[in-house]
PDB file of N, CA and C in Angstrom:
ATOM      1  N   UNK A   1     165.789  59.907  36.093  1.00  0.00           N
ATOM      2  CA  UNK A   1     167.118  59.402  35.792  1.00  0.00           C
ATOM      3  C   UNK A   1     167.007  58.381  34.667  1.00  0.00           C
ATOM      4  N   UNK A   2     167.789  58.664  33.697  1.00  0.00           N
ATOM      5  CA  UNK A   2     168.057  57.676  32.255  1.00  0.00           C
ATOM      6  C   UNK A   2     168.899  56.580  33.022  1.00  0.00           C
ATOM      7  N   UNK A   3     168.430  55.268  32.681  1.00  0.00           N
ATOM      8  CA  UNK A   3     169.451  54.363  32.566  1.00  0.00           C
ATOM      9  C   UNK A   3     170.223  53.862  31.400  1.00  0.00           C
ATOM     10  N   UNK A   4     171.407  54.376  30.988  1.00  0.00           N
ATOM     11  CA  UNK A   4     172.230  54.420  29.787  1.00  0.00           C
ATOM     12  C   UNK A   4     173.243  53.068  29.972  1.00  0.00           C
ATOM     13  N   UNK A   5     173.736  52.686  28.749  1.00  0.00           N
ATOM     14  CA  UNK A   5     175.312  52.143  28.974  1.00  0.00           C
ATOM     15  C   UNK A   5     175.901  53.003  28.527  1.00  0.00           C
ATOM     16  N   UNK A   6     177.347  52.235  28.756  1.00  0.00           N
ATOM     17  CA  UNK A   6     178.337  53.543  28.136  1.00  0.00           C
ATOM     18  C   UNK A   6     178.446  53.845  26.834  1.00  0.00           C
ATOM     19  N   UNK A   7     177.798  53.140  26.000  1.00  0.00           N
ATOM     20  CA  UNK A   7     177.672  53.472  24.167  1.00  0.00           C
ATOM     21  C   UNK A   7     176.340  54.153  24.093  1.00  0.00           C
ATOM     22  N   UNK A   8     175.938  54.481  25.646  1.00  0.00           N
ATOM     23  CA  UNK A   8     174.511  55.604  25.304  1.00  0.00           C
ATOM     24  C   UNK A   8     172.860  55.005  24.830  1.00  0.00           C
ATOM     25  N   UNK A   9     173.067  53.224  24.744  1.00  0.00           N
ATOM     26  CA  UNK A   9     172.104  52.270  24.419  1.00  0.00           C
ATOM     27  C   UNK A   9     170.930  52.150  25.681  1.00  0.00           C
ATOM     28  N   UNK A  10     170.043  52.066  25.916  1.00  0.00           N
ATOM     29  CA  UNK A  10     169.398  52.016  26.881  1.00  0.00           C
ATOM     30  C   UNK A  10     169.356  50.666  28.159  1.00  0.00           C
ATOM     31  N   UNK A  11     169.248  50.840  28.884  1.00  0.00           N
ATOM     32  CA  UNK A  11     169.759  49.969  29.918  1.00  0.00           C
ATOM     33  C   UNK A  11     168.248  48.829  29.292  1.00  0.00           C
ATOM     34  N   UNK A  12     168.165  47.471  29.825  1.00  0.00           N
ATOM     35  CA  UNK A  12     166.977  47.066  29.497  1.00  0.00           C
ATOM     36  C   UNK A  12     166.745  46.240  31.014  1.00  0.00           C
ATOM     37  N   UNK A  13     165.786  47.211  31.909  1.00  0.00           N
ATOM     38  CA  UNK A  13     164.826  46.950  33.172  1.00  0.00           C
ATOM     39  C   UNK A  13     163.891  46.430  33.396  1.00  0.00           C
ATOM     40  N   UNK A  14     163.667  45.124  33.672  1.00  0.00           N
ATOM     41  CA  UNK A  14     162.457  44.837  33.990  1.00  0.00           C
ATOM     42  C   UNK A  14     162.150  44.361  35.413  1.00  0.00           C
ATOM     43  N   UNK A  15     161.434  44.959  36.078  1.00  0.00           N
ATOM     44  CA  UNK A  15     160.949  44.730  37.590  1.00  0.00           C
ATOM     45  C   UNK A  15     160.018  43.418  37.792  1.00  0.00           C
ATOM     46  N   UNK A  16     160.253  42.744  38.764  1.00  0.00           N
ATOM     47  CA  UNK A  16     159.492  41.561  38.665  1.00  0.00           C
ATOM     48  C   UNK A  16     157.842  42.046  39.191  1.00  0.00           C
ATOM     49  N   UNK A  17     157.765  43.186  39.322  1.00  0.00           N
ATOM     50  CA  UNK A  17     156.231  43.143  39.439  1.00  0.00           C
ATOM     51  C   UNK A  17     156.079  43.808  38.035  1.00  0.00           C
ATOM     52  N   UNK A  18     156.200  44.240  37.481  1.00  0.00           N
ATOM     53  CA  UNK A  18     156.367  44.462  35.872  1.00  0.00           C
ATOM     54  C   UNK A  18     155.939  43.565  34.961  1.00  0.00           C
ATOM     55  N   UNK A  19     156.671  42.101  35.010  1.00  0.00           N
ATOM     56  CA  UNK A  19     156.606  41.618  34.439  1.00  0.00           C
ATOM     57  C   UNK A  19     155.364  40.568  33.369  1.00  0.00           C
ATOM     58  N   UNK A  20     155.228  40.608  32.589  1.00  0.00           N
ATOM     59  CA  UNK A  20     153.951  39.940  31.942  1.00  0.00           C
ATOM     60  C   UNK A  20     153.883  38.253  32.099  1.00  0.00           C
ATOM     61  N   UNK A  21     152.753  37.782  33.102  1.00  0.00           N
ATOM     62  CA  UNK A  21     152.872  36.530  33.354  1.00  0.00           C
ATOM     63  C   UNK A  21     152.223  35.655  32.666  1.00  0.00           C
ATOM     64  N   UNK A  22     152.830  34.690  32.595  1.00  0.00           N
ATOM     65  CA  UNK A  22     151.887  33.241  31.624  1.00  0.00           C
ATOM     66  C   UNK A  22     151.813  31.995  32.325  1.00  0.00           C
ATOM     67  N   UNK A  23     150.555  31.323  32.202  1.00  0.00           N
ATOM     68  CA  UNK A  23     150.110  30.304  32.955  1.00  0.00           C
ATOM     69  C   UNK A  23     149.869  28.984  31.703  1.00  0.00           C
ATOM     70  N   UNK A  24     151.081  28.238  31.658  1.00  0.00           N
ATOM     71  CA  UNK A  24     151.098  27.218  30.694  1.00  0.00           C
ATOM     72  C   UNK A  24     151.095  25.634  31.429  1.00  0.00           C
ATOM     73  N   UNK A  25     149.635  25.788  31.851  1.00  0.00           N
ATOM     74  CA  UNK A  25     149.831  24.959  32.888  1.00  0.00           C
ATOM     75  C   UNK A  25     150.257  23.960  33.909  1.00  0.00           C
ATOM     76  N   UNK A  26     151.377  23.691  34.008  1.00  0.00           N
ATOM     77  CA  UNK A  26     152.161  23.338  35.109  1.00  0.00           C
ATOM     78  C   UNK A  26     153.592  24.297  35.549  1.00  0.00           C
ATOM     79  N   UNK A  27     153.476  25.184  33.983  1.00  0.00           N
ATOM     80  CA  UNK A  27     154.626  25.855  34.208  1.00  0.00           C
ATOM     81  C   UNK A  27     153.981  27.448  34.436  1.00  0.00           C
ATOM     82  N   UNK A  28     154.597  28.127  35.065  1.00  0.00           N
ATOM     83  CA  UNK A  28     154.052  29.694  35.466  1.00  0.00           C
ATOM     84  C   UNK A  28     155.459  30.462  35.299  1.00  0.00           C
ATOM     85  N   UNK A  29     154.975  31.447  34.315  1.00  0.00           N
ATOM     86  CA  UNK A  29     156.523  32.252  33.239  1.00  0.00           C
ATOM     87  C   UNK A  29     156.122  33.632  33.828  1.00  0.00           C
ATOM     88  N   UNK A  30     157.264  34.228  34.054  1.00  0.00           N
ATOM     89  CA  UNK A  30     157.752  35.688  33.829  1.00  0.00           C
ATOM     90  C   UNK A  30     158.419  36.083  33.013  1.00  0.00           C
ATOM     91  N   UNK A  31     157.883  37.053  31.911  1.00  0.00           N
ATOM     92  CA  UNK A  31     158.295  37.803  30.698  1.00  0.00           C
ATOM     93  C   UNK A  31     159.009  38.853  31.166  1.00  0.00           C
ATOM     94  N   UNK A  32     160.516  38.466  31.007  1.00  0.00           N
ATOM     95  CA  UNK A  32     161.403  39.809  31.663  1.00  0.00           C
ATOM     96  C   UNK A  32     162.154  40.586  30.477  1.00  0.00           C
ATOM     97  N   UNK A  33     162.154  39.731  29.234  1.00  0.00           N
ATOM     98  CA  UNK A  33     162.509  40.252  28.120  1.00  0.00           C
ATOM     99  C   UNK A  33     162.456  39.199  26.994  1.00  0.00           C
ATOM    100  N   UNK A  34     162.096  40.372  25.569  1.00  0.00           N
ATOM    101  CA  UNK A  34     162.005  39.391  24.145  1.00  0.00           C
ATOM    102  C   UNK A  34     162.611  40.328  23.669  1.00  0.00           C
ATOM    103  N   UNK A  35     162.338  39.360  22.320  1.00  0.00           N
ATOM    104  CA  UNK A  35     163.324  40.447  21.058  1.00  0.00           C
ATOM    105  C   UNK A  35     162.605  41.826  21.099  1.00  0.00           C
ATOM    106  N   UNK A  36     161.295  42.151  20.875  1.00  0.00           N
ATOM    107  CA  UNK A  36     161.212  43.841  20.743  1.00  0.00           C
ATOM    108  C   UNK A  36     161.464  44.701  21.847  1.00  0.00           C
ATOM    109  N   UNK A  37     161.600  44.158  23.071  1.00  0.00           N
ATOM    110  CA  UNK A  37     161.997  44.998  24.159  1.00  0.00           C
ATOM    111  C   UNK A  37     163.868  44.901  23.963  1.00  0.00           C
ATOM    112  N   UNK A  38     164.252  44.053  23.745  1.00  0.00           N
ATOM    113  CA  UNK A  38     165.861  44.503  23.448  1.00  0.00           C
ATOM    114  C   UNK A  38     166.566  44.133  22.282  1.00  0.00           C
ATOM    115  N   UNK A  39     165.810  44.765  21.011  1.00  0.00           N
ATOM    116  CA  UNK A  39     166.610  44.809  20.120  1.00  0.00           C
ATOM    117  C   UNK A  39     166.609  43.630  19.352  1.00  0.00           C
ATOM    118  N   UNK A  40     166.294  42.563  19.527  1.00  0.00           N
ATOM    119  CA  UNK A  40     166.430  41.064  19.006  1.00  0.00           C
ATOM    120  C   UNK A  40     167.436  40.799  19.537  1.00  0.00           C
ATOM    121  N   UNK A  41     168.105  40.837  21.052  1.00  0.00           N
ATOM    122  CA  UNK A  41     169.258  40.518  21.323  1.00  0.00           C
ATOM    123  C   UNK A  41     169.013  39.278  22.230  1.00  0.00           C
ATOM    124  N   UNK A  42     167.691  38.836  22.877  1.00  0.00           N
ATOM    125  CA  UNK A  42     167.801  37.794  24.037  1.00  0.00           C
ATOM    126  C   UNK A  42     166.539  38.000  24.336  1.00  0.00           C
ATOM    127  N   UNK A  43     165.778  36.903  25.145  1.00  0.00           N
ATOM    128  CA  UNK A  43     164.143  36.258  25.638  1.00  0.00           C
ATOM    129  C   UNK A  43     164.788  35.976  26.778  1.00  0.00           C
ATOM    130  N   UNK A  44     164.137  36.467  27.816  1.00  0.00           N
ATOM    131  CA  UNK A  44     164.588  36.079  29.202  1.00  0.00           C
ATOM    132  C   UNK A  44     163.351  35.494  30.215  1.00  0.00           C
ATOM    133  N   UNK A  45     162.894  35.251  30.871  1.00  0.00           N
ATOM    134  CA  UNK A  45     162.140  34.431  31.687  1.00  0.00           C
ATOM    135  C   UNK A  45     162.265  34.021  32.526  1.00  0.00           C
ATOM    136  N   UNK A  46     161.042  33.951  33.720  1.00  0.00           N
ATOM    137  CA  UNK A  46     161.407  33.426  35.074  1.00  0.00           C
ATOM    138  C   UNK A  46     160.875  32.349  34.504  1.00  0.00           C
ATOM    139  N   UNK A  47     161.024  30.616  34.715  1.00  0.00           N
ATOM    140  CA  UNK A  47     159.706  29.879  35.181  1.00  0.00           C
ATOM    141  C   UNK A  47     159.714  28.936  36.396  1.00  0.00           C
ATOM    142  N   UNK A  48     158.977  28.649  36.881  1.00  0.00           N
ATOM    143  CA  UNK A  48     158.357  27.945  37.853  1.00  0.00           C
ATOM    144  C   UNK A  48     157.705  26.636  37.399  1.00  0.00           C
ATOM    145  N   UNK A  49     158.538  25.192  37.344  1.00  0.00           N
ATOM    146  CA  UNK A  49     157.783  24.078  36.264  1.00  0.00           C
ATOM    147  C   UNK A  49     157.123  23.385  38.057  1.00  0.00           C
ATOM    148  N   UNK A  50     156.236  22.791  38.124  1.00  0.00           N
ATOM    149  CA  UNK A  50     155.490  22.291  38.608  1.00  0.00           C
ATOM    150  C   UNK A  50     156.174  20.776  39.130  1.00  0.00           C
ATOM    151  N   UNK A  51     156.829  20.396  39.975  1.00  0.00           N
ATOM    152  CA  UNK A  51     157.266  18.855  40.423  1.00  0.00           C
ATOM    153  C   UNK A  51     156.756  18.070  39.614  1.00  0.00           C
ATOM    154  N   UNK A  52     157.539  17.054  38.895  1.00  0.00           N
ATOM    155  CA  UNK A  52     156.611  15.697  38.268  1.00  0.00           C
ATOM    156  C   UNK A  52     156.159  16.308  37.037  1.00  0.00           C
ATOM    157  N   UNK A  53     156.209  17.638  36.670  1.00  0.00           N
ATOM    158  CA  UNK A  53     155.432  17.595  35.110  1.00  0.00           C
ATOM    159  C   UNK A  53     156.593  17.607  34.327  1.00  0.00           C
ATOM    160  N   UNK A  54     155.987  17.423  32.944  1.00  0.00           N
ATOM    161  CA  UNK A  54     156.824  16.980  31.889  1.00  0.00           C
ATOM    162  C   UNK A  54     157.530  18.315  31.357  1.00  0.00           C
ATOM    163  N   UNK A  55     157.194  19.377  31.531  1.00  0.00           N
ATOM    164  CA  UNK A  55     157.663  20.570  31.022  1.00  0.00           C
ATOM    165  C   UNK A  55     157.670  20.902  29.436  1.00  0.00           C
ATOM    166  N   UNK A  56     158.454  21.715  29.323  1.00  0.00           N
ATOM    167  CA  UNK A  56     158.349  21.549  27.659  1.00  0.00           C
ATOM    168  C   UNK A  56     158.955  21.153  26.701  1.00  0.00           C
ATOM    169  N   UNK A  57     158.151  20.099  25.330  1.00  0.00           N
ATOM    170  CA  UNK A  57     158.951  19.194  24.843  1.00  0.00           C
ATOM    171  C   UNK A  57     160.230  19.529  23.868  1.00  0.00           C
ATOM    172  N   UNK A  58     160.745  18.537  24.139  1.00  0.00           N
ATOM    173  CA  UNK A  58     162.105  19.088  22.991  1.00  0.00           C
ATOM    174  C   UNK A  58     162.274  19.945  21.905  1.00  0.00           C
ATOM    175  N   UNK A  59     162.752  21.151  21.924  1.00  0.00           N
ATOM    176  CA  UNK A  59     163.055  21.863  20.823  1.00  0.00           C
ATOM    177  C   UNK A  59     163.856  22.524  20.942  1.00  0.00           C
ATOM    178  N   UNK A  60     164.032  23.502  19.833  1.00  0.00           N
ATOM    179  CA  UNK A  60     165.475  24.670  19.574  1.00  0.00           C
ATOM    180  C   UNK A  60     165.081  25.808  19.104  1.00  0.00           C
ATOM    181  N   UNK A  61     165.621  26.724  19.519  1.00  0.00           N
ATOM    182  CA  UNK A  61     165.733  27.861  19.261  1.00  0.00           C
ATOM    183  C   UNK A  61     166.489  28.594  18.215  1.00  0.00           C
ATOM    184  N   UNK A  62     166.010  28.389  17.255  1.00  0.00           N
ATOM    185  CA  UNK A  62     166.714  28.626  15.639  1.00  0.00           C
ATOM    186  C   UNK A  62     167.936  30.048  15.283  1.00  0.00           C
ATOM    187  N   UNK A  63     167.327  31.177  16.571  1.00  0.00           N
ATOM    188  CA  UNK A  63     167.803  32.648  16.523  1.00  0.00           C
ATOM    189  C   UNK A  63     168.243  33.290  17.409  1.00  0.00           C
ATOM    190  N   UNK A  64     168.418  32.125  18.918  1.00  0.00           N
ATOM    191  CA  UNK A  64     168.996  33.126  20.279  1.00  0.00           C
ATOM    192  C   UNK A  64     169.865  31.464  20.977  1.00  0.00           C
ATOM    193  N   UNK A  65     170.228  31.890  21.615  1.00  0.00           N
ATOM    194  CA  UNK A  65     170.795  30.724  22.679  1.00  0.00           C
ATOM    195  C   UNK A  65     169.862  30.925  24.239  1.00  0.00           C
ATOM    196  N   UNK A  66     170.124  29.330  24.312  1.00  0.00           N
ATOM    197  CA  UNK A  66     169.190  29.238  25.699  1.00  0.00           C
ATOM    198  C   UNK A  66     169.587  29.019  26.527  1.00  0.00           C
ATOM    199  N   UNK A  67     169.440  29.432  28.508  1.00  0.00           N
ATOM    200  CA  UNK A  67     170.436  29.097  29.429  1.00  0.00           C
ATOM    201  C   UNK A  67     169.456  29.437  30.330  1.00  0.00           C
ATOM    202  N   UNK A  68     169.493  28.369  31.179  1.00  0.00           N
ATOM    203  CA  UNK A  68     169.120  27.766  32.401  1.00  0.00           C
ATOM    204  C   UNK A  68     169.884  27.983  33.842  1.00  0.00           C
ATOM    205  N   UNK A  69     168.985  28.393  34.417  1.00  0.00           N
ATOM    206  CA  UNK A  69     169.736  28.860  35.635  1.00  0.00           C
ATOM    207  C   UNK A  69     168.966  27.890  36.745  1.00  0.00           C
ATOM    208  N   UNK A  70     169.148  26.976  37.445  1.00  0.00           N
ATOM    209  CA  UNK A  70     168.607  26.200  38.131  1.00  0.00           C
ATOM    210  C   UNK A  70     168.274  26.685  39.584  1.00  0.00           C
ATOM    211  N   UNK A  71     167.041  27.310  40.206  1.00  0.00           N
ATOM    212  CA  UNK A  71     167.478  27.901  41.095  1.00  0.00           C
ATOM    213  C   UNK A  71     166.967  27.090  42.227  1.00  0.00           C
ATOM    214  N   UNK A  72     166.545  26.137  42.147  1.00  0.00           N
ATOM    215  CA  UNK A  72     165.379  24.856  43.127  1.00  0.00           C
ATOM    216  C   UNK A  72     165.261  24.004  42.979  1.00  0.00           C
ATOM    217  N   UNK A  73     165.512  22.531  43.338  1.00  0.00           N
ATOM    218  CA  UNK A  73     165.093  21.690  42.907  1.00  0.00           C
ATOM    219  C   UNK A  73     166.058  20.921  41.900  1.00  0.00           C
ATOM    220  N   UNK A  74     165.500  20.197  40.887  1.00  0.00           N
ATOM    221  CA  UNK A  74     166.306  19.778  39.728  1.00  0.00           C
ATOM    222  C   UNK A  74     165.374  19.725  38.608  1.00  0.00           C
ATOM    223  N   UNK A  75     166.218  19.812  37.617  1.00  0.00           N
ATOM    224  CA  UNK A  75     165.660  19.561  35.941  1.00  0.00           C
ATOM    225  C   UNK A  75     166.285  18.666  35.053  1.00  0.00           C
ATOM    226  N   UNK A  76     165.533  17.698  34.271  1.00  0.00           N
ATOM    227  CA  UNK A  76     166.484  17.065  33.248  1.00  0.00           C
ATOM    228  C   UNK A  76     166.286  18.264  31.674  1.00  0.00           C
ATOM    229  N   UNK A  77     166.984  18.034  31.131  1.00  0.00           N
ATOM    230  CA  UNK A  77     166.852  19.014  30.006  1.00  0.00           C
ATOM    231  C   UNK A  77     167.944  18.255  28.983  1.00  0.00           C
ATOM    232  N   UNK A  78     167.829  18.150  27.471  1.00  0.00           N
ATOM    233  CA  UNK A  78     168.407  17.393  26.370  1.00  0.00           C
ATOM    234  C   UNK A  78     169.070  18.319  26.208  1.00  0.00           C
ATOM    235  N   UNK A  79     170.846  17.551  25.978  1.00  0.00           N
ATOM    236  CA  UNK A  79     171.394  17.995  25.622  1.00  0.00           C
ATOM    237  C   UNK A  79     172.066  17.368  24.779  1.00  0.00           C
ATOM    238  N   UNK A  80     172.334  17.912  23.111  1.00  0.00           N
ATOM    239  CA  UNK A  80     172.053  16.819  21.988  1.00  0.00           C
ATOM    240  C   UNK A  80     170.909  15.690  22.093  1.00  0.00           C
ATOM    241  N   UNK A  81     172.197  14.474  22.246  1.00  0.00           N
ATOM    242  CA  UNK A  81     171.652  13.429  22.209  1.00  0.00           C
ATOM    243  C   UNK A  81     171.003  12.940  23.348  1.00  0.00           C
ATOM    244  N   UNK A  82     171.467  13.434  24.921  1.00  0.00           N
ATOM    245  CA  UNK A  82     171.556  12.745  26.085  1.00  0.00           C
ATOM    246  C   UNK A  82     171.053  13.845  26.946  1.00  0.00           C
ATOM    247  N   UNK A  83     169.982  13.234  28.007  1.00  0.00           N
ATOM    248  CA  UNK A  83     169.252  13.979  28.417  1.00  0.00           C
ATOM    249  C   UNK A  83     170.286  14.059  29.962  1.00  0.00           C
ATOM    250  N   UNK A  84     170.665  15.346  30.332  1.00  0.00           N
ATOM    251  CA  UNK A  84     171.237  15.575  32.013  1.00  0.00           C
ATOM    252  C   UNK A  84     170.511  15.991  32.922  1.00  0.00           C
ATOM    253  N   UNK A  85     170.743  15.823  34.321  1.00  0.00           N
ATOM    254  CA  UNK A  85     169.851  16.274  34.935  1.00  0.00           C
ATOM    255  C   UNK A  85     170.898  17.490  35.457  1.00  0.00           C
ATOM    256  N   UNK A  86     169.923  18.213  35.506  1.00  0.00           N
ATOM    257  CA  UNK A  86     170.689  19.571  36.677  1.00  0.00           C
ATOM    258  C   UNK A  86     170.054  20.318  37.695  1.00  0.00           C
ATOM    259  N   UNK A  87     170.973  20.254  38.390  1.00  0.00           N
ATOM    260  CA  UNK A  87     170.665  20.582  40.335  1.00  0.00           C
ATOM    261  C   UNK A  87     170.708  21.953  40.190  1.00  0.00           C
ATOM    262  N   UNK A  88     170.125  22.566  41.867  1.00  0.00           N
ATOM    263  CA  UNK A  88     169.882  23.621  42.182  1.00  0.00           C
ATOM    264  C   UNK A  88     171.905  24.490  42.022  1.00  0.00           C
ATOM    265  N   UNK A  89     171.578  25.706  41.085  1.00  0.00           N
ATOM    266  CA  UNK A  89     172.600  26.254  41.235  1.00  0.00           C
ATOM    267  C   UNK A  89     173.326  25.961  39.994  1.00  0.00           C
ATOM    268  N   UNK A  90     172.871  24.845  39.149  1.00  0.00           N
ATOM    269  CA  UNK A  90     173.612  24.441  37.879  1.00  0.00           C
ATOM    270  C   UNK A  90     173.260  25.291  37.018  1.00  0.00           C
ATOM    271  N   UNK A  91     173.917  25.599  35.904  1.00  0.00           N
ATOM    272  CA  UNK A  91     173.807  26.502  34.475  1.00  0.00           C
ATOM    273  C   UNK A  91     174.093  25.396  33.562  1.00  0.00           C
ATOM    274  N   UNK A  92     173.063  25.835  32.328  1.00  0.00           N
ATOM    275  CA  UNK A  92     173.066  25.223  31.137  1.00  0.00           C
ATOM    276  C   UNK A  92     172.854  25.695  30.163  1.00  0.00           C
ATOM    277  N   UNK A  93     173.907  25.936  28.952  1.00  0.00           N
ATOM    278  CA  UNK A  93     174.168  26.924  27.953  1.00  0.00           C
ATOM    279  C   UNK A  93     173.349  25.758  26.973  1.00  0.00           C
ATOM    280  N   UNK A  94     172.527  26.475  25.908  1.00  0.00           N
ATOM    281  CA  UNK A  94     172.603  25.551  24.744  1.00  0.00           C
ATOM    282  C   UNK A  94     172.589  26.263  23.825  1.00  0.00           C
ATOM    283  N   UNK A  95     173.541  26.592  22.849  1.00  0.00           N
ATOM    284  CA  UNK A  95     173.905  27.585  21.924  1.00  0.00           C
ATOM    285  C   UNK A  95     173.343  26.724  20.529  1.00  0.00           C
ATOM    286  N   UNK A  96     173.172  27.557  19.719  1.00  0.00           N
ATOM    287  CA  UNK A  96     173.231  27.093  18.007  1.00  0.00           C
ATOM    288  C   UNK A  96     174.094  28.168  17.426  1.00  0.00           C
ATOM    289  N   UNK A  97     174.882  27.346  16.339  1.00  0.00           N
ATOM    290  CA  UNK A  97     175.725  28.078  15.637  1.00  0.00           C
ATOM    291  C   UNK A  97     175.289  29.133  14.583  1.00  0.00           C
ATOM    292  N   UNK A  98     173.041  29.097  13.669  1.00  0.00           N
ATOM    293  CA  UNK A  98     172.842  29.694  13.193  1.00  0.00           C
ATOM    294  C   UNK A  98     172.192  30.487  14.007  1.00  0.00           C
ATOM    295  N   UNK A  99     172.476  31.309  15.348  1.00  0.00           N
ATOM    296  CA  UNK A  99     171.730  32.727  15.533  1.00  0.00           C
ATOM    297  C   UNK A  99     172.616  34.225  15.261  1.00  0.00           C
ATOM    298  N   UNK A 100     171.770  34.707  14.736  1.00  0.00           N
ATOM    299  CA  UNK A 100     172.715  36.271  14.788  1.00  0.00           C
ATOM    300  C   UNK A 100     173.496  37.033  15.580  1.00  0.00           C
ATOM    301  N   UNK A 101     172.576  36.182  16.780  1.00  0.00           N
ATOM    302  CA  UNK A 101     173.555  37.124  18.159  1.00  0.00           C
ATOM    303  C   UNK A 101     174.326  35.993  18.880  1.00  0.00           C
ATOM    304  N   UNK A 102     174.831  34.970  18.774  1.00  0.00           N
ATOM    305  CA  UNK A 102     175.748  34.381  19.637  1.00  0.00           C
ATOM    306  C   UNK A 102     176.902  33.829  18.409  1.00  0.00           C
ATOM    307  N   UNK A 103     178.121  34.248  19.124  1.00  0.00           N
ATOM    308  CA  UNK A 103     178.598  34.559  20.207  1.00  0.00           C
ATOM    309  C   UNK A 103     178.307  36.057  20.355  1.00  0.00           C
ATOM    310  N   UNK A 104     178.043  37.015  21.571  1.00  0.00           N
ATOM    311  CA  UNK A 104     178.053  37.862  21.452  1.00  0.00           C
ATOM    312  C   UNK A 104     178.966  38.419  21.233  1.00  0.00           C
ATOM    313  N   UNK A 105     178.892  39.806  20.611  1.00  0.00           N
ATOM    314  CA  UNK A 105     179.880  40.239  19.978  1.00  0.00           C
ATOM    315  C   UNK A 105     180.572  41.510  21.262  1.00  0.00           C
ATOM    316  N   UNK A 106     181.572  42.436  21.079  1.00  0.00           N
ATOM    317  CA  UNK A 106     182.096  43.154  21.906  1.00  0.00           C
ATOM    318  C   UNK A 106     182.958  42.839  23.158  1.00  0.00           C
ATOM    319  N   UNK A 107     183.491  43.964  23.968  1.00  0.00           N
ATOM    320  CA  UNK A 107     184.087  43.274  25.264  1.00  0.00           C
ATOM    321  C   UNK A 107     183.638  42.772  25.973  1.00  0.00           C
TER     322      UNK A 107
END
């Protein structure tokens, strides 16, 4: 069985035993998608940051938007100027205005 959308594009699946893991030490990543698996459309990732570590330092993403799905615990994460913290269950969009793909485009 093909997994299609309805414009006939390929569905993009990744199984969590599938997935390609990385050990950056305090943090432990699941590679569920990058740009050559879908097109240059989105980088997706599980991670797992370690209590008490510093995680990773401030930066941006010049060509996709980034979003945080909080599923445990809490995270502080910069936003602009001011660093927030966010709880289990919180979302955090951080868009840039120069990537190709946001806003996404279509319905």
């Amino acid at each position: 069985m093909s997994l299609l959308n309805a414009d006939g594009s390929p569905v993009l699946l990744t199984r969590a035993s599938d997935a390609e893991m990385i050990d950056v030490g305090a943090t432990k990543m699941a590679l569920l998608a990058d740009a050559d698996t879908s097109g240059g459309v989105i980088n997706a990732n599980r991670a797992r940051i370690a209590p008490g570590s510093a995680g990773a330092p401030p930066h941006f993403h010049a060509s996709s938007a980034e979003i945080f799905f909080v599923l445990g615990g809490s995270l502080r994460a910069l936003a602009g100027d001011r660093v927030v913290t966010l709880d289990s269950q919180d979302r955090f969009d951080n868009h840039f205005i120069d990537s190709p793909h946001w806003p996404p485009s279509g319905p």
